[in-house]
N, C-alpha and C. Protein backbone atom coordinates (compact mmCIF):
# COMPACT_ATOMS: atom_id res chain seq x y z
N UNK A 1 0.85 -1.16 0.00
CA UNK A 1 0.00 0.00 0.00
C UNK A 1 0.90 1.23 0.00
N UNK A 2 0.42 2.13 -0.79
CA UNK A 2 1.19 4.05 -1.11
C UNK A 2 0.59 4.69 -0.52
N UNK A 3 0.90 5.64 0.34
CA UNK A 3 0.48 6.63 0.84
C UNK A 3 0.93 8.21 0.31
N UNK A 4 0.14 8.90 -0.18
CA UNK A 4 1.12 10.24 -0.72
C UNK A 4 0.19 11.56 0.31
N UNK A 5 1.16 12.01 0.66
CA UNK A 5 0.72 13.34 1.80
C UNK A 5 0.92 14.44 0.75
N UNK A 6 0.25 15.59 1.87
CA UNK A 6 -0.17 16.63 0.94
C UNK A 6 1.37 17.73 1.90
N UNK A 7 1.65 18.25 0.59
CA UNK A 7 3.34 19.24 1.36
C UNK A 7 4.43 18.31 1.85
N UNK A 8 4.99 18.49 2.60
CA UNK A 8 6.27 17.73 3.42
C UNK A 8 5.71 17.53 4.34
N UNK A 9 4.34 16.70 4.74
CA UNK A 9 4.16 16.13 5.37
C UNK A 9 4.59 14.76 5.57
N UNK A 10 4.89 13.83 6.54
CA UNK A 10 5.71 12.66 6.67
C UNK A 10 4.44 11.88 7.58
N UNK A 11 4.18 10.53 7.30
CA UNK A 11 3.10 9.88 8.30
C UNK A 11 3.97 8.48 7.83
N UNK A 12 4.29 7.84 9.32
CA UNK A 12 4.93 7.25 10.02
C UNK A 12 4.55 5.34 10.02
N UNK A 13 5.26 4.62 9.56
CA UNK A 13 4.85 3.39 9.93
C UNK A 13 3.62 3.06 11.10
N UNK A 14 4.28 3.46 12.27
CA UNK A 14 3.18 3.20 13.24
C UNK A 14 1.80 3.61 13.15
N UNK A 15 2.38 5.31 12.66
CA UNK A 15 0.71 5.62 11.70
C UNK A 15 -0.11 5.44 10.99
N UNK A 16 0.34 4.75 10.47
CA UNK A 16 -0.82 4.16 8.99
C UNK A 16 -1.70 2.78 10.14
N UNK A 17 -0.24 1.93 10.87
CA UNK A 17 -0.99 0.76 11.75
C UNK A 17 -1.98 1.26 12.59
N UNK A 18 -1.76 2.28 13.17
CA UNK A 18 -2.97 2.84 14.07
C UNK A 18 -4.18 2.95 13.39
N UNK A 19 -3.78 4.05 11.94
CA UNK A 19 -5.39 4.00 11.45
C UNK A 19 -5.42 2.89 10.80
N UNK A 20 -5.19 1.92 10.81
CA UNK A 20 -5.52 0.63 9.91
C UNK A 20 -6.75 0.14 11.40
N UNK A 21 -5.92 0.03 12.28
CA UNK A 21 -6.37 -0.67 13.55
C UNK A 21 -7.53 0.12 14.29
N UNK A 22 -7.50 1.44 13.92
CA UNK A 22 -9.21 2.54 14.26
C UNK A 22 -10.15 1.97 13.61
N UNK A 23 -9.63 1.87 12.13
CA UNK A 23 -10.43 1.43 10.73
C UNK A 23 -11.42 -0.02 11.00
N UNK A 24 -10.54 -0.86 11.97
CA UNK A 24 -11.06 -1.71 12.25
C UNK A 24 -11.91 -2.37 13.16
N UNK A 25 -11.81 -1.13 13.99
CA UNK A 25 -12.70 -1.62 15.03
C UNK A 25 -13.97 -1.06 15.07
N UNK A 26 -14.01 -0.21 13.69
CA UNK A 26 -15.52 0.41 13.28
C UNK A 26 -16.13 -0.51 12.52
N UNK A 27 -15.07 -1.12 11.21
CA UNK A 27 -15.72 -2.26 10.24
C UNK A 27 -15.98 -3.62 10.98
N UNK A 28 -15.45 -4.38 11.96
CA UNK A 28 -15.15 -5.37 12.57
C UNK A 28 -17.12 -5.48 13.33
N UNK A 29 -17.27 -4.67 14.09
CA UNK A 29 -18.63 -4.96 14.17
C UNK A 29 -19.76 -4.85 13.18
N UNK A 30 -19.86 -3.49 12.36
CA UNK A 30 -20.44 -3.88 11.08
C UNK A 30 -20.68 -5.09 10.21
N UNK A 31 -19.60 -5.77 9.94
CA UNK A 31 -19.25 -6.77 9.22
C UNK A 31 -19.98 -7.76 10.09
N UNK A 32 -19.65 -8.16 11.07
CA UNK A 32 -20.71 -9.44 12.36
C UNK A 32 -22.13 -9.03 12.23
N UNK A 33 -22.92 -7.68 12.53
CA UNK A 33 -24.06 -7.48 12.20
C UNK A 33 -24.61 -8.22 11.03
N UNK A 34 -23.84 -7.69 9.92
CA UNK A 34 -24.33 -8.20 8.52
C UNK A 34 -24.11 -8.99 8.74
N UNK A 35 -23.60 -10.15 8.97
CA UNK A 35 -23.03 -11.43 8.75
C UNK A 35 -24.43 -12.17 9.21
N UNK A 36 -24.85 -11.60 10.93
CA UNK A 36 -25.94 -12.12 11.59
C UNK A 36 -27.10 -11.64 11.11
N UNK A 37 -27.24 -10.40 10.32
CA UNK A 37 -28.27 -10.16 9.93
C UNK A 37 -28.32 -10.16 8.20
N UNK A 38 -28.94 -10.77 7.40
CA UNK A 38 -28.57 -10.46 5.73
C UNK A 38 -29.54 -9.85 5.23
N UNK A 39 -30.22 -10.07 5.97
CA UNK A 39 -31.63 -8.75 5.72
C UNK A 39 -32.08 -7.59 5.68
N UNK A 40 -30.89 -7.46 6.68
CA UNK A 40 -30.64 -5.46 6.29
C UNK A 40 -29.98 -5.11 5.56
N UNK A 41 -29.37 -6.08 4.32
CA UNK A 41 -28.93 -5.41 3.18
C UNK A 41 -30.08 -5.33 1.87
N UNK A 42 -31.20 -5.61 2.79
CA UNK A 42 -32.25 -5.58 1.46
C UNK A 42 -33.28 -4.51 1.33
C-alpha cells in the first residue's frame, strides 16, 4: 500500500498501523451485524 501526503508532510509506519487498527474496530462490528443479519442489506 502508497500513501502520498499533501506538502512535506511525513506519516509514520506506526501511523498508517494505528489508522488501519481505528479502521477496524468500526468495520469489525459492522461486518458481524451483517453477517448475523442479511436482511438489512435488502
Amino acid at each position: 500500500m502508497k500513501f502520498y501526503t499533501v506538502g512535506d508532510n511525513v506519516i509514520t509506519e506506526g501511523e498508517i498501523k494505528a489508522r488501519i487498527k481505528g479502521s477496524e474496530t468500526v468495520y469489525k462490528p459492522i461486518e458481524a451485524y451483517l453477517l448475523a443479519n442479511p436482511e438489512a442489506c435488502n
